[in-house]
Protein backbone atom coordinates (compact mmCIF):
# COMPACT_ATOMS: atom_id res chain seq x y z
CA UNK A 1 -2.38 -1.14 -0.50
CA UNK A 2 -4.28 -1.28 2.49
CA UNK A 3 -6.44 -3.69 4.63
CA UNK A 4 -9.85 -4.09 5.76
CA UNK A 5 -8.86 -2.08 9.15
CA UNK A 6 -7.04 0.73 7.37
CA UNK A 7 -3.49 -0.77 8.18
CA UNK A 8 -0.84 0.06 4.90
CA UNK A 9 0.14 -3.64 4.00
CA UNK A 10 1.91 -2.97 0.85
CA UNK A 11 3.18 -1.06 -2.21
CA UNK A 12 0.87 -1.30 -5.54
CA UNK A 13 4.25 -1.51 -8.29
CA UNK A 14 4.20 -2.37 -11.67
CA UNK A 15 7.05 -4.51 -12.55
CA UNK A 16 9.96 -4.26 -15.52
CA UNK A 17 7.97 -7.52 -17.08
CA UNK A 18 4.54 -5.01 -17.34
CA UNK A 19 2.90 -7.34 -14.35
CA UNK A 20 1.24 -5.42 -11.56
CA UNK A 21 2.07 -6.59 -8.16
CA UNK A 22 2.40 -5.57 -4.03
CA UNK A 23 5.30 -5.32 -2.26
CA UNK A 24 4.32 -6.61 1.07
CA UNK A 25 5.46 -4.22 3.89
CA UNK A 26 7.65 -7.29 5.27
CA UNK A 27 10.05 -6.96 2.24
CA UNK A 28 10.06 -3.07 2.92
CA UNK A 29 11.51 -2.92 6.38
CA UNK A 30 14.82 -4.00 5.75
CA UNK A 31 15.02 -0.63 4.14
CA UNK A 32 12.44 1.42 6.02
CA UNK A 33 12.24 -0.06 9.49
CA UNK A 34 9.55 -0.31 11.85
CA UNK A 35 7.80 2.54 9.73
CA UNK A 36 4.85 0.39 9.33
CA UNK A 37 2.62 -1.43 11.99
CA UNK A 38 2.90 -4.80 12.19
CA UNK A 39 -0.93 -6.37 11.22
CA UNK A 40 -2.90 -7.53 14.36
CA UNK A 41 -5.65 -10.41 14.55
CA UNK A 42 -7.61 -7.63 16.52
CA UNK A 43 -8.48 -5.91 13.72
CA UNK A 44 -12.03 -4.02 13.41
CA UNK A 45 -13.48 -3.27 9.63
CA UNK A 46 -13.80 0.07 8.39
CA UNK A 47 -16.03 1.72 5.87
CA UNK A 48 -13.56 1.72 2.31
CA UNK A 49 -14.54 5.45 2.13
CA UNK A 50 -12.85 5.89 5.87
CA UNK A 51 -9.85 4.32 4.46
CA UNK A 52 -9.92 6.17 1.27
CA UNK A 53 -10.31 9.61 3.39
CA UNK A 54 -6.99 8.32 5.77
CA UNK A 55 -4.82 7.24 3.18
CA UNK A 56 -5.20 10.51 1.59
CA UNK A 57 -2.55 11.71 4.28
CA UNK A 58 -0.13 8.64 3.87
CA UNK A 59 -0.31 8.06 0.39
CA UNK A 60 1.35 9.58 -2.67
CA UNK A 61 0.16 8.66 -5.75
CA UNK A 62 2.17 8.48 -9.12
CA UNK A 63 0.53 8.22 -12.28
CA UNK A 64 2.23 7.79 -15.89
CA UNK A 65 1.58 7.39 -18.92
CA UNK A 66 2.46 4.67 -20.71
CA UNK A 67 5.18 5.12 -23.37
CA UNK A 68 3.33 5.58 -26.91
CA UNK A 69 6.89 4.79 -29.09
């Protein structure tokens, strides 16, 4: 998941319970680190398609299919 600037500020994860939710990058870096950058109030909108085109490179996407049984 990403903000209005471009910054990563969490983890799109379906949950055991069938919920969707974020995992907000503060309860990644105890296992991470520093990996991600901390959100600033100076922060300058971007076009969506900008971000679309950047998270390309940081993103990994995992689709499944839901279980049919």
């Amino acid at each position: 998941v990403f903000d209005a600037s471009g910054r990563i500020v969490g983890l799109a994860a379906t949950g055991s319970d069938g919920l969707n939710r974020v995992l907000p990058v503060e309860l990644l870096r105890p296992s991470v680190g520093d990996v991600f950058a901390p959100a600033t109030a100076a922060s300058v909108a971007v076009p969506t398609d900008q971000i679309y085109e950047g998270a390309l490179r940081l993103a990994l996407q995992v689709i499944v299919e839901p279980n049919s049984e």
